[in-house]
Protein backbone atom coordinates (compact mmCIF):
# COMPACT_ATOMS: atom_id res chain seq x y z
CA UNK A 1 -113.69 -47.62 212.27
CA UNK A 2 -113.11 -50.36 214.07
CA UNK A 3 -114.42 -52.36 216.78
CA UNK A 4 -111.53 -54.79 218.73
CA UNK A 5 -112.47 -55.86 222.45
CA UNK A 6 -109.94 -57.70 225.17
CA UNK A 7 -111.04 -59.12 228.38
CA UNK A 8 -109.54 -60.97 230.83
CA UNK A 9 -110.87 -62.64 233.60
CA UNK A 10 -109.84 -65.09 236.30
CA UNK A 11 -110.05 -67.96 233.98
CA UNK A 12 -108.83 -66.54 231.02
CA UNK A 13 -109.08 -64.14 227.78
CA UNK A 14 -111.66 -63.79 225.61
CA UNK A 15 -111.11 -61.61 222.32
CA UNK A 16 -113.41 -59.82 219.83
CA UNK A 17 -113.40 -58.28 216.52
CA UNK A 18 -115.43 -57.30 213.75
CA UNK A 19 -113.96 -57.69 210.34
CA UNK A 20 -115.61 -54.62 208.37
CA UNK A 21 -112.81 -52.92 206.24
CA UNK A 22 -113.62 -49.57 204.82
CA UNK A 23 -111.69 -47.57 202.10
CA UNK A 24 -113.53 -44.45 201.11
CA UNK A 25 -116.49 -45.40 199.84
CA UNK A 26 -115.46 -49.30 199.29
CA UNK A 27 -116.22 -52.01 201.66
CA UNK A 28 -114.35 -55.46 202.47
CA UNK A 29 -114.37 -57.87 205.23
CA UNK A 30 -110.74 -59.32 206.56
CA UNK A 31 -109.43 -60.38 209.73
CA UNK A 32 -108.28 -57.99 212.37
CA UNK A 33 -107.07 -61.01 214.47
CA UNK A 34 -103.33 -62.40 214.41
CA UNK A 35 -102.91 -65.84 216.05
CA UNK A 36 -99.74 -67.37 216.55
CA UNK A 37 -99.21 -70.67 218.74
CA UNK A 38 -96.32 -72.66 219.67
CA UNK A 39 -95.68 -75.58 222.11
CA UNK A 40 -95.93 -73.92 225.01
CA UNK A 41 -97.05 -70.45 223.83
CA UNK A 42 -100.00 -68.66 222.91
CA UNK A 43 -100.46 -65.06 221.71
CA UNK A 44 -103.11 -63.11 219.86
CA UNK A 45 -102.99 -59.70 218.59
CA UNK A 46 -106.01 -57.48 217.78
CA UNK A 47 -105.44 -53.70 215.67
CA UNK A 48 -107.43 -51.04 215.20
CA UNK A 49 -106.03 -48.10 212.94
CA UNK A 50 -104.19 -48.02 209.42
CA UNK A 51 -104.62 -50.99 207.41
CA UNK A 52 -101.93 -50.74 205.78
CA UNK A 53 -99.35 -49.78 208.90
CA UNK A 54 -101.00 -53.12 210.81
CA UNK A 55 -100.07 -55.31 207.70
CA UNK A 56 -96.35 -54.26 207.20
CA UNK A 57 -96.10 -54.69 211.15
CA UNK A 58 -97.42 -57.72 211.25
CA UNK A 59 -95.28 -59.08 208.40
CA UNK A 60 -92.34 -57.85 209.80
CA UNK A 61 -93.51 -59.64 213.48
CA UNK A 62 -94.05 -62.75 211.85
CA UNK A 63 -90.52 -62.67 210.45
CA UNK A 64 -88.89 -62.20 213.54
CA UNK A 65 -91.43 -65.33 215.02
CA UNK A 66 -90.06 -66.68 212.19
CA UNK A 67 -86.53 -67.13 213.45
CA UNK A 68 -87.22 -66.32 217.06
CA UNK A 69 -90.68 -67.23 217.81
CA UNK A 70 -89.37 -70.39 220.27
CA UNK A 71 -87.00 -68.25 222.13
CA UNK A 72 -89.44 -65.86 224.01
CA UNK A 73 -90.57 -67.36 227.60
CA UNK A 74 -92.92 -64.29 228.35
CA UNK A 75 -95.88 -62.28 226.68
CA UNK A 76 -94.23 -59.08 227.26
CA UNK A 77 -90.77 -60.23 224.82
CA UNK A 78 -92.99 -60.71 222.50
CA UNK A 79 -95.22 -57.76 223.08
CA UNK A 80 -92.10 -55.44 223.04
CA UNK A 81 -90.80 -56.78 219.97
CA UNK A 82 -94.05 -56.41 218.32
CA UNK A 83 -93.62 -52.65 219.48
CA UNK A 84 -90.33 -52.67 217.59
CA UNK A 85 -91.50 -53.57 214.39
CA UNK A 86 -94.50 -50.65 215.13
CA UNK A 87 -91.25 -48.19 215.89
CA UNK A 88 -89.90 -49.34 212.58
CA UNK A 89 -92.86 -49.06 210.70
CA UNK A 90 -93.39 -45.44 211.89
CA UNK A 91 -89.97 -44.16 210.57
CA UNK A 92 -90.67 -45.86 207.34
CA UNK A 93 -93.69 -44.69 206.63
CA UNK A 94 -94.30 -41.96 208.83
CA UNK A 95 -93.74 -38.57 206.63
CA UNK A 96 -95.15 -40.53 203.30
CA UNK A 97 -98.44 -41.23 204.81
CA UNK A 98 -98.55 -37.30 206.23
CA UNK A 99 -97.84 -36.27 202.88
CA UNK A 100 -100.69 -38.11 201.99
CA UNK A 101 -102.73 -36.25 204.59
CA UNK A 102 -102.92 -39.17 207.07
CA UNK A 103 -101.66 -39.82 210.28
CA UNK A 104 -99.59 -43.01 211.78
CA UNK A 105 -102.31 -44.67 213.64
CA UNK A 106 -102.19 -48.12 215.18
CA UNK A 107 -103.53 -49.77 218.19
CA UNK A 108 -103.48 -52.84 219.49
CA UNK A 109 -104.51 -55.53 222.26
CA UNK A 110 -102.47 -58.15 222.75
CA UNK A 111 -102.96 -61.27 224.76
CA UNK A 112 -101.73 -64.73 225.79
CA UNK A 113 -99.65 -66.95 227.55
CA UNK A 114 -95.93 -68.22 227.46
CA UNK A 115 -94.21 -70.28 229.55
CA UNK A 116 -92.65 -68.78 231.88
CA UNK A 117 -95.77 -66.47 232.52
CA UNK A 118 -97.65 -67.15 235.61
CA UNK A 119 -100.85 -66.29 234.37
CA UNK A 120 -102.67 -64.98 231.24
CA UNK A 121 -101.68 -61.65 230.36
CA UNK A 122 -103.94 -58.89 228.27
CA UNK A 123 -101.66 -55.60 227.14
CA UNK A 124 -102.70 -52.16 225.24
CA UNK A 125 -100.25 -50.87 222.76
CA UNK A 126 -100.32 -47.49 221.81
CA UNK A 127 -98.73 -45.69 218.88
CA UNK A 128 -96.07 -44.61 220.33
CA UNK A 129 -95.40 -48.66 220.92
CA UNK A 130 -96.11 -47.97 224.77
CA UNK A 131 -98.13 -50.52 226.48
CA UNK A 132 -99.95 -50.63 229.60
CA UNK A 133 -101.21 -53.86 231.40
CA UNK A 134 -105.20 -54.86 231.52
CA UNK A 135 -106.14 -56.14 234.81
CA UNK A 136 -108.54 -57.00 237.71
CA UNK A 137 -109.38 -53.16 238.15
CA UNK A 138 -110.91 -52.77 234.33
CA UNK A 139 -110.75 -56.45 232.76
CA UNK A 140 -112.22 -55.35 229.62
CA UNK A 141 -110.61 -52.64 226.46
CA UNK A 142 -111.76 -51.35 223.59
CA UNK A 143 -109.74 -50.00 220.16
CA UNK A 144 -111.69 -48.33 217.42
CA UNK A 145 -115.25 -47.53 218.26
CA UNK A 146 -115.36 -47.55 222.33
CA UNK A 147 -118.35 -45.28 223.09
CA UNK A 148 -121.31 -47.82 222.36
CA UNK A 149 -120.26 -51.29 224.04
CA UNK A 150 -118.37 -49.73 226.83
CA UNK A 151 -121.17 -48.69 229.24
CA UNK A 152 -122.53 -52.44 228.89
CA UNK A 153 -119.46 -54.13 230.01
CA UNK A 154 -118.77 -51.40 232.52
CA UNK A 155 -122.26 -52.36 234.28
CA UNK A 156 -121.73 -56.14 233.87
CA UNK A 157 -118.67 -57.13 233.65
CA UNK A 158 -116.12 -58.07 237.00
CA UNK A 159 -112.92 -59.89 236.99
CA UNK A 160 -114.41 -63.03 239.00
CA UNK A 161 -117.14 -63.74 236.21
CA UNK A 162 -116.47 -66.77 234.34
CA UNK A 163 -115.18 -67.31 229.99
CA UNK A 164 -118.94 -67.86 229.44
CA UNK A 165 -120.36 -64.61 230.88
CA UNK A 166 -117.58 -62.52 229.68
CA UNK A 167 -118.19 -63.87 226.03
CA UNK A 168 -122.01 -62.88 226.14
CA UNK A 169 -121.37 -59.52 227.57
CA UNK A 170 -118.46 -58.85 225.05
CA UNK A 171 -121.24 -60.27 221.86
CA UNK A 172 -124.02 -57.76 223.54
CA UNK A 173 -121.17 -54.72 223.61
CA UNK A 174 -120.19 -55.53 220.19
CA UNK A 175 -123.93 -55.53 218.99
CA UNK A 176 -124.97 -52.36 221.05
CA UNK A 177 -121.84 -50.66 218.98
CA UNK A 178 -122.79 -52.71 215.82
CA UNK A 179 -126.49 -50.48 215.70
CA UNK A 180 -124.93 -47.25 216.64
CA UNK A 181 -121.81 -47.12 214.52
CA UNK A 182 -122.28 -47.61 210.72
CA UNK A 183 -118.92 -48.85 209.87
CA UNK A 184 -118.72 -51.98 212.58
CA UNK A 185 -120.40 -55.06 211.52
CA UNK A 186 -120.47 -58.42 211.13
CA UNK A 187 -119.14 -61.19 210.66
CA UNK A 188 -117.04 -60.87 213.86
CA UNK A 189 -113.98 -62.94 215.27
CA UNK A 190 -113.91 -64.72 218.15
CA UNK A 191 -110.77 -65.93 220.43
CA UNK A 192 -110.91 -67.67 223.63
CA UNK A 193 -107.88 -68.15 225.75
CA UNK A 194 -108.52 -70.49 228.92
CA UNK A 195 -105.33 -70.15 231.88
CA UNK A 196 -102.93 -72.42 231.33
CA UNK A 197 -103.83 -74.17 228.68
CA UNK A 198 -101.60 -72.98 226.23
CA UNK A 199 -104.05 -73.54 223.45
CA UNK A 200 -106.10 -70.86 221.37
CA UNK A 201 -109.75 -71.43 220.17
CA UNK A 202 -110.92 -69.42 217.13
CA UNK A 203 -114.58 -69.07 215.61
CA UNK A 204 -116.44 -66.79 213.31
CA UNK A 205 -119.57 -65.88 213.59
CA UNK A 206 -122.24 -64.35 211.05
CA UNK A 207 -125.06 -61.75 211.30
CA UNK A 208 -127.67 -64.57 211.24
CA UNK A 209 -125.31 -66.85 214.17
CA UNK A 210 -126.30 -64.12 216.61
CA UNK A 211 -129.55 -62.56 215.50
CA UNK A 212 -131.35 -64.51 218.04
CA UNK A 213 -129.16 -63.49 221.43
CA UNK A 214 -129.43 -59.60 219.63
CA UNK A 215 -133.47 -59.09 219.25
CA UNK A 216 -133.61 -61.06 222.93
CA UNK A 217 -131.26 -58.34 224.16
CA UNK A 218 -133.17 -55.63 222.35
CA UNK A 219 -136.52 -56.76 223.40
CA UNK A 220 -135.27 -56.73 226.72
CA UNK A 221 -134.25 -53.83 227.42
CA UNK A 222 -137.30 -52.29 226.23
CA UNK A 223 -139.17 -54.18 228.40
CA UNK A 224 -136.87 -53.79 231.65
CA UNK A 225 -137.68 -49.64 230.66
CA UNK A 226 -141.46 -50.37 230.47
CA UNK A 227 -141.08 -52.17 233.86
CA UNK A 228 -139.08 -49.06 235.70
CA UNK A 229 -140.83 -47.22 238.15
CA UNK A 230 -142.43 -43.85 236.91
CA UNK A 231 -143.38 -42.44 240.28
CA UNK A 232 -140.35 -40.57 240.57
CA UNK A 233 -141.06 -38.75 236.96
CA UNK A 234 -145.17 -38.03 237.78
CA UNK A 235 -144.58 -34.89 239.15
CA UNK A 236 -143.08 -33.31 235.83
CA UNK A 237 -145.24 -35.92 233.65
CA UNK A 238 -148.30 -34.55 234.86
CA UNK A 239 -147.88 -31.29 234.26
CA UNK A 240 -147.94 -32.31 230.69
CA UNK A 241 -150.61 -30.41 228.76
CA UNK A 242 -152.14 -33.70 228.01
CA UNK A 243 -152.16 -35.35 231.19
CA UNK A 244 -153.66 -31.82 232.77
CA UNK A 245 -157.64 -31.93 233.34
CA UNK A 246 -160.45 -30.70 231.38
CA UNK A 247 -162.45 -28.20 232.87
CA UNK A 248 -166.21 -28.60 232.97
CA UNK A 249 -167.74 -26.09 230.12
């Protein structure tokens, strides 16, 4: 599994991924981020699915950047021909890999900005090389392992909240899917995208990095429980045959 997270807020894109790679019973770590930057362009790309149909896409994107990179003006032309190379990778390898017993799977989340954009863009590919647009209604997605992080950044999160906040909230979604799902972990990549600057920041980050902001978080929350009112819950609590009264022998 997987665990890939896009937001996007007013001031711009932030992008995270754990790099846990499992094959069977085997375990590696690579990156599930692809950077590419140019002048007056900026794109990342973030995958969740088949290893090995992300890689030949990819390689066959990179290619075409390659030669053609400098020509695109706008996320999308680059997002679409991204899609192409997804198209041709599924009639490649499409049959082989069911013969194998496997389906073509590939997501992605793709973000940036070119020139000619007028604002920092955040897209969801599907399979099928379909995309939608992420926006001011949901800022945040998830590919791979969704269930655990997304409640926390549906709670927190909203368009207006500055880079900084969404970066926390995305670390404290990643870590509340890190303890529930056993194949997401550390070390995780880290993208930040500010609007209109044209210019990509990358860091990596280890278990130990964040090990502080993850027992705060966990120690919080059990205390914020321990602080909730119980006066709503008394009525069934104390007909609990503990909390009932002894009567007098």
């Amino acid at each position: 599994m997987t665990f890939c997270l896009g937001i996007k807020v007013d001031d711009g894109l932030v992008g995270i991924a754990d790099t846990l790679i499992t094959a069977g019973s085997e375990t590696s770590t690579a990156a599930k981020i692809f950077t590419y930057q140019h002048e007056r362009q900026s794109l990342f790309i973030m995958t969740s699915g088949l290893r090995s149909v992300r890689d030949k896409a990819l390689t066959y994107f990179e290619e075409v950047l390659d030669e053609h990179g400098p020509t695109f003006d706008r996320v999308f032309k680059a997002l679409n021909v991204f899609g192409t190379q997804v198209r041709r990778v599924a009639e490649e390898d499409r049959q082989a890999l069911a013969d194998g017993g496997l389906s073509f799977n590939i997501h992605a989340l793709v973000g940036g900005q070119f020139e000619r954009d007028r604002e920092h863009k955040l897209y969801l590919m599907y399979p099928q090389a379909n995309w939608v647009e992420v926006g001011q209604g949901t800022p945040s997605q998830i590919i791979g392992a969704a269930g655990y992080g997304k409640p926390v950044l549906d709670r927190t999160l909203k368009y207006r909240d500055p880079m900084s906040f969404a970066l926390k909230v995305g670390c404290l979604a990643f870590d509340s899917t890190r303890i529930s799902a056993a194949d997401v972990d550390f070390p995780i990549d880290v993208v930040l995208y500010e609007r209109g600057s044209y210019q990509l920041l990358e860091q990596r980050y280890e278990k130990e990095d964040l090990a502080e902001i993850s027992n705060w978080w966990q120690e919080r929350l059990r205390k914020s429980v321990n602080e909730l009112r119980s006066d709503w819950a008394e009525p069934l609590l104390s007909r609990l045959p503990s909390r009932r009264p002894v009567a007098a022998e």
